[in-house]
Protein backbone atom coordinates (compact mmCIF):
# COMPACT_ATOMS: atom_id res chain seq x y z
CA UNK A 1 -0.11 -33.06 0.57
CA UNK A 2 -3.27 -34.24 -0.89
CA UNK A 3 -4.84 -31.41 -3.25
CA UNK A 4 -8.34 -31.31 -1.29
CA UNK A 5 -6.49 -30.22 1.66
CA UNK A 6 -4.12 -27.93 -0.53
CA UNK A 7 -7.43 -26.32 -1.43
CA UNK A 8 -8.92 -26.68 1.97
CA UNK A 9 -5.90 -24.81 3.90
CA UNK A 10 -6.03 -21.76 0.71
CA UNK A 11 -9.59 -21.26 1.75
CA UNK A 12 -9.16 -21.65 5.59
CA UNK A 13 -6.08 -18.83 5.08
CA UNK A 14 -8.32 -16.86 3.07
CA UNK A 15 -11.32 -16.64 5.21
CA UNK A 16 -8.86 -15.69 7.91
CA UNK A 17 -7.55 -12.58 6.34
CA UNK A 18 -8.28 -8.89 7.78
CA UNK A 19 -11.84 -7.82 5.70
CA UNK A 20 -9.89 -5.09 4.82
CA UNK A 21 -7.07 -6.47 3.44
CA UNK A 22 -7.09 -6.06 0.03
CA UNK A 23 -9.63 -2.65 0.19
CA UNK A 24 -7.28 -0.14 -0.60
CA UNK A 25 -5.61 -1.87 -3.22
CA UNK A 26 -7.74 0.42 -5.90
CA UNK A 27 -8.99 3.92 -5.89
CA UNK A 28 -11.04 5.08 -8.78
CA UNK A 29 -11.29 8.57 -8.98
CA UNK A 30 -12.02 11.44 -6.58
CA UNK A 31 -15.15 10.09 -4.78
CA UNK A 32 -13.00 6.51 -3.71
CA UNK A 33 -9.66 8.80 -2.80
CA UNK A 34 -12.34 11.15 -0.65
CA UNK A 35 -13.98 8.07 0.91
CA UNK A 36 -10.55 6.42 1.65
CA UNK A 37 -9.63 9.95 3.43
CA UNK A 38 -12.66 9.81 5.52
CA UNK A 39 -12.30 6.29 6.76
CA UNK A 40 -8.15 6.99 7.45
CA UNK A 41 -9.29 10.03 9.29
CA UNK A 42 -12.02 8.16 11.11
CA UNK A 43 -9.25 5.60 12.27
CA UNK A 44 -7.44 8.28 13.68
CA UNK A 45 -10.19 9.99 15.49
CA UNK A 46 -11.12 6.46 16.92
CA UNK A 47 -7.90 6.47 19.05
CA UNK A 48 -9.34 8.95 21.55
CA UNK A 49 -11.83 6.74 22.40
CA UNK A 50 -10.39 4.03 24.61
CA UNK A 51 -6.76 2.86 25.66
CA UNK A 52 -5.16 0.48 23.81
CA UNK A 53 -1.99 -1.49 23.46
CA UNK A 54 0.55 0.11 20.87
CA UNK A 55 -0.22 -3.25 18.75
CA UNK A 56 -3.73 -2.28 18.64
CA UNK A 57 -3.04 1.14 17.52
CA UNK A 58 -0.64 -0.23 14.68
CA UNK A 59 -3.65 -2.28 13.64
CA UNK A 60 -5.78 -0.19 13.54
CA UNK A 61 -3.65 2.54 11.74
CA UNK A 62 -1.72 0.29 9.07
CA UNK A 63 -4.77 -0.08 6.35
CA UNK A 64 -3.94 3.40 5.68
CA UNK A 65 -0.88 4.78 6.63
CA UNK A 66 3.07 4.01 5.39
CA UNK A 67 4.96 2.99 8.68
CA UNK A 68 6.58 5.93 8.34
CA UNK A 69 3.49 8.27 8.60
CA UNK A 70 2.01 6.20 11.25
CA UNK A 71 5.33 6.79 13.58
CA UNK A 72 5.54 10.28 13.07
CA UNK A 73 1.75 10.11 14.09
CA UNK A 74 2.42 8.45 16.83
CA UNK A 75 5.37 10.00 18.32
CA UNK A 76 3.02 13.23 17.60
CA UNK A 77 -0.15 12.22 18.96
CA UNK A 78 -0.45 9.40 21.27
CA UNK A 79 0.35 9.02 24.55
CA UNK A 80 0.24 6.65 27.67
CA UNK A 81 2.13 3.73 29.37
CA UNK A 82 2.00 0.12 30.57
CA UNK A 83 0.36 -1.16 26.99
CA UNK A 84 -2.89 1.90 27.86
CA UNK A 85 -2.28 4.22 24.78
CA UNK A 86 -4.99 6.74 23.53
CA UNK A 87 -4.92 10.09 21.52
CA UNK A 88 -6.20 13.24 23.42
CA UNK A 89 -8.14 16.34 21.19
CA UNK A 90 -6.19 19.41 20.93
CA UNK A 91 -5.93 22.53 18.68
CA UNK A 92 -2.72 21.40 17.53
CA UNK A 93 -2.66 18.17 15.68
CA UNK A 94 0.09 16.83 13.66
CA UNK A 95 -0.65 13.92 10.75
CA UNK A 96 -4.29 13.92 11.29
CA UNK A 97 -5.60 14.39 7.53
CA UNK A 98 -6.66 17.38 7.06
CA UNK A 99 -10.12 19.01 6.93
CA UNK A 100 -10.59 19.62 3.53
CA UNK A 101 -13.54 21.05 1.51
CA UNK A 102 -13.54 17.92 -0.64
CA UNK A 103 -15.06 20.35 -3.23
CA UNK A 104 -14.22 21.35 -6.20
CA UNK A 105 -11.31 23.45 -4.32
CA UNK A 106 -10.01 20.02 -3.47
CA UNK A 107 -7.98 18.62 -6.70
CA UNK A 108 -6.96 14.99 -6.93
CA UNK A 109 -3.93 14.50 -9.50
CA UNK A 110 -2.68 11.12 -10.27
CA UNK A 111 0.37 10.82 -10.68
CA UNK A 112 2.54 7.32 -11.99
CA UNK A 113 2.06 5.43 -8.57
CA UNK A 114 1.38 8.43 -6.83
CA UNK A 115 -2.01 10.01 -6.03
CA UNK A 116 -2.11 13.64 -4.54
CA UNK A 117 -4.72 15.59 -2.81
CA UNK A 118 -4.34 19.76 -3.27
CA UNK A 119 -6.01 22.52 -2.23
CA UNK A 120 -5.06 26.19 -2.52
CA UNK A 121 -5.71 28.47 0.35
CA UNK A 122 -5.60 32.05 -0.24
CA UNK A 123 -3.86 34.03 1.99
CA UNK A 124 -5.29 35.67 5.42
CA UNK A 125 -3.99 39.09 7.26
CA UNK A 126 -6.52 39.04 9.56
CA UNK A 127 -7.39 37.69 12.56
CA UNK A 128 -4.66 35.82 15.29
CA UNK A 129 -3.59 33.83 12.61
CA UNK A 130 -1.90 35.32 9.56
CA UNK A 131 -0.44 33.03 6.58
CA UNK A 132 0.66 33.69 3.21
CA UNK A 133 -1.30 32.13 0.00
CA UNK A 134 -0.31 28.30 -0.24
CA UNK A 135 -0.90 24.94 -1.16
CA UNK A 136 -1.63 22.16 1.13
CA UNK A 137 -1.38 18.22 0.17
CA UNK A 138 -1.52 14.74 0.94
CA UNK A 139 0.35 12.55 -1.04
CA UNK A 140 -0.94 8.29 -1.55
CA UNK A 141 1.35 5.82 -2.73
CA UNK A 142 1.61 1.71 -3.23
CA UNK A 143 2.50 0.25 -0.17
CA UNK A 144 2.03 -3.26 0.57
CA UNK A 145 0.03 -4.07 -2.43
CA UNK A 146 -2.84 -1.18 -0.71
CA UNK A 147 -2.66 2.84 -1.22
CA UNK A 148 -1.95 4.40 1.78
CA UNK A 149 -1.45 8.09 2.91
CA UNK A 150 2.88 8.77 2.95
CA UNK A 151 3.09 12.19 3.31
CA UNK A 152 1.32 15.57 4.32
CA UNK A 153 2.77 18.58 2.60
CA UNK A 154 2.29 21.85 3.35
CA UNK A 155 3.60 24.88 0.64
CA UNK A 156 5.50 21.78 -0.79
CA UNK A 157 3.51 20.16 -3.28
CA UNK A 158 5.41 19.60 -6.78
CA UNK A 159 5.25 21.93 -9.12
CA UNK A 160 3.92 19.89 -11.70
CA UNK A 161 1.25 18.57 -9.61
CA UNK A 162 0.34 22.16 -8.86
CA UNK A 163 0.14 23.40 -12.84
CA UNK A 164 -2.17 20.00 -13.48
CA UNK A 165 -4.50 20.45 -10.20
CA UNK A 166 -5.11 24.36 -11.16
CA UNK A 167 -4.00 25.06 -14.77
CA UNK A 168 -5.54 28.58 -14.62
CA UNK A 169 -3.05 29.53 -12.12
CA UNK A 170 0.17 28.08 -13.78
CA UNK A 171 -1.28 30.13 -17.17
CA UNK A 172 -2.03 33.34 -15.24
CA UNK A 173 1.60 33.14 -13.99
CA UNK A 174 3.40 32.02 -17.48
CA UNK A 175 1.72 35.42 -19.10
CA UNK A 176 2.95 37.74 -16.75
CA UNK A 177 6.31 35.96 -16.87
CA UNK A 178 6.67 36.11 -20.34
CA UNK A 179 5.51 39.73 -20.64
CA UNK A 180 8.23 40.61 -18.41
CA UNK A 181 10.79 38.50 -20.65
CA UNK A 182 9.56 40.12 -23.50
CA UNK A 183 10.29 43.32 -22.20
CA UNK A 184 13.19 42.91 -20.53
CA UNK A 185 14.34 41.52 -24.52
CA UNK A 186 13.19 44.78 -26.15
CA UNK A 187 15.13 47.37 -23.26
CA UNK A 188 17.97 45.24 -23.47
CA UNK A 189 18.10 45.67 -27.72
CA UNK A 190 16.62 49.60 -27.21
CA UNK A 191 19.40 50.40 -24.71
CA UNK A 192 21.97 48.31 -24.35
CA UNK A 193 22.56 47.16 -27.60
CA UNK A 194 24.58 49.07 -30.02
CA UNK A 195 23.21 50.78 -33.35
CA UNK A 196 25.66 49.81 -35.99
CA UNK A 197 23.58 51.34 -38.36
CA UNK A 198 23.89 55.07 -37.10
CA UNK A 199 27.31 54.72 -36.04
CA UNK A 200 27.93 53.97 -39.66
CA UNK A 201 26.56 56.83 -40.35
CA UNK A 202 28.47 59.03 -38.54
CA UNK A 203 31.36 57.42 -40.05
CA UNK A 204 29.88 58.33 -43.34
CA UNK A 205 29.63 61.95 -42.21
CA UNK A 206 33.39 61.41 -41.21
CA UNK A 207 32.04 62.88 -37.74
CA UNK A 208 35.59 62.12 -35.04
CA UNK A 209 34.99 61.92 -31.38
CA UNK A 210 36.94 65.25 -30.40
CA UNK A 211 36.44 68.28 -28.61
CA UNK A 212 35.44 70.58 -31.54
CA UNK A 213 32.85 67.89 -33.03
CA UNK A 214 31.11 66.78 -29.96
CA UNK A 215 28.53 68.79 -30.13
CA UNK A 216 27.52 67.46 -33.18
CA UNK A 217 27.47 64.12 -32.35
CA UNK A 218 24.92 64.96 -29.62
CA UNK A 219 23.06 67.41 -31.70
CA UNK A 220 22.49 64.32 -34.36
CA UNK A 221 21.60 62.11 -31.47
């Protein structure tokens, strides 16, 4: 094949690509993660708005979702027959991302090839709905040469993501722990360990363990 058309057809096949192809393929820092959130959260919102055929919804899904997030999405949260598939609002909705504070509450930790999104949400007792203090996550990873969203966690973000997104916490919780080791090291050594030194001094005194000499044993002690 001549070059000029070599050239030619690389041009045509570029021109023809998706324009969002290759926008995903870099997120630098917190304010590009937060925007890429917005628009994969937009994409999903856009599915209520007219039927389409489950190709269309793959489309318009796969610039930001694994395929494994956008089938458990799916299988959630669309419905319909015939190729005339929509999403429909409801209180309860599974792999939608999240409405965070994108604050300072909101901690991005990057990981290698990994990118997480954390917040902590302090427990609530009141009100119809109760819950426990917990952490809440999305995790981001490579996928097709683009980041895209893999996984929503709830109370099971990794540990060490957890001690880098809120350091204060995983130092507030390594003091206490350690006081409590600490402690648990001296009643062990008050208590439970044995004083050689005074039981060589009873055998000094040449004090026996019998009936007549108990009493002094526990009148030394």
């Amino acid at each position: 094949m001549d070059k000029r058309l070599k050239l030619l057809f690389l041009l045509s096949f570029l021109l023809i690509l998706p324009a969002n192809a290759y926008a995903n393929s870099d997120l630098d820092g917190r304010k590009d993660v937060f925007a890429f959130l917005e628009k994969a959260f937009d994409s999903q919102v856009s599915l209520s708005e007219k039927a389409r055929t489950m190709e269309e919804i793959e489309a318009v899904l796969d610039p930001y979702f694994t395929e494994d997030y956008k089938s458990r999405f799916i299988d959630e949260n669309v419905v319909g027959q015939e190729n005339e598939y929509l999403t429909y609002g409801t209180d309860f909705a599974p792999y939608y991302i999240p409405f965070y504070a994108f604050s300072e509450k909101t901690k991005v930790v990057e990981m290698e090839n990994e990118i997480y999104v954390v917040e902590f949400f302090p427990g609530n007792a009141e009100g119809p709905v109760s819950y426990d203090d917990h952490y809440e996550g999305l995790k981001l990873v490579i996928s097709d040469g683009s980041w895209k969203v893999a996984d929503y966690l709830y109370d099971e973000v990794p540990q060490e993501v957890i001690d880098k997104a809120y350091p204060e916490k995983a130092k507030e919780l390594k003091q206490p722990a350690e006081a409590d080791n600490a402690d648990e090291e001296m009643i062990g050594e008050i208590v439970f360990g044995p004083n050689f030194s005074m039981l060589k001094t009873f055998m000094e005194f040449g004090v026996i363990f019998r009936n007549e000499n108990r009493t002094i044993l526990f009148g030394l002690l």
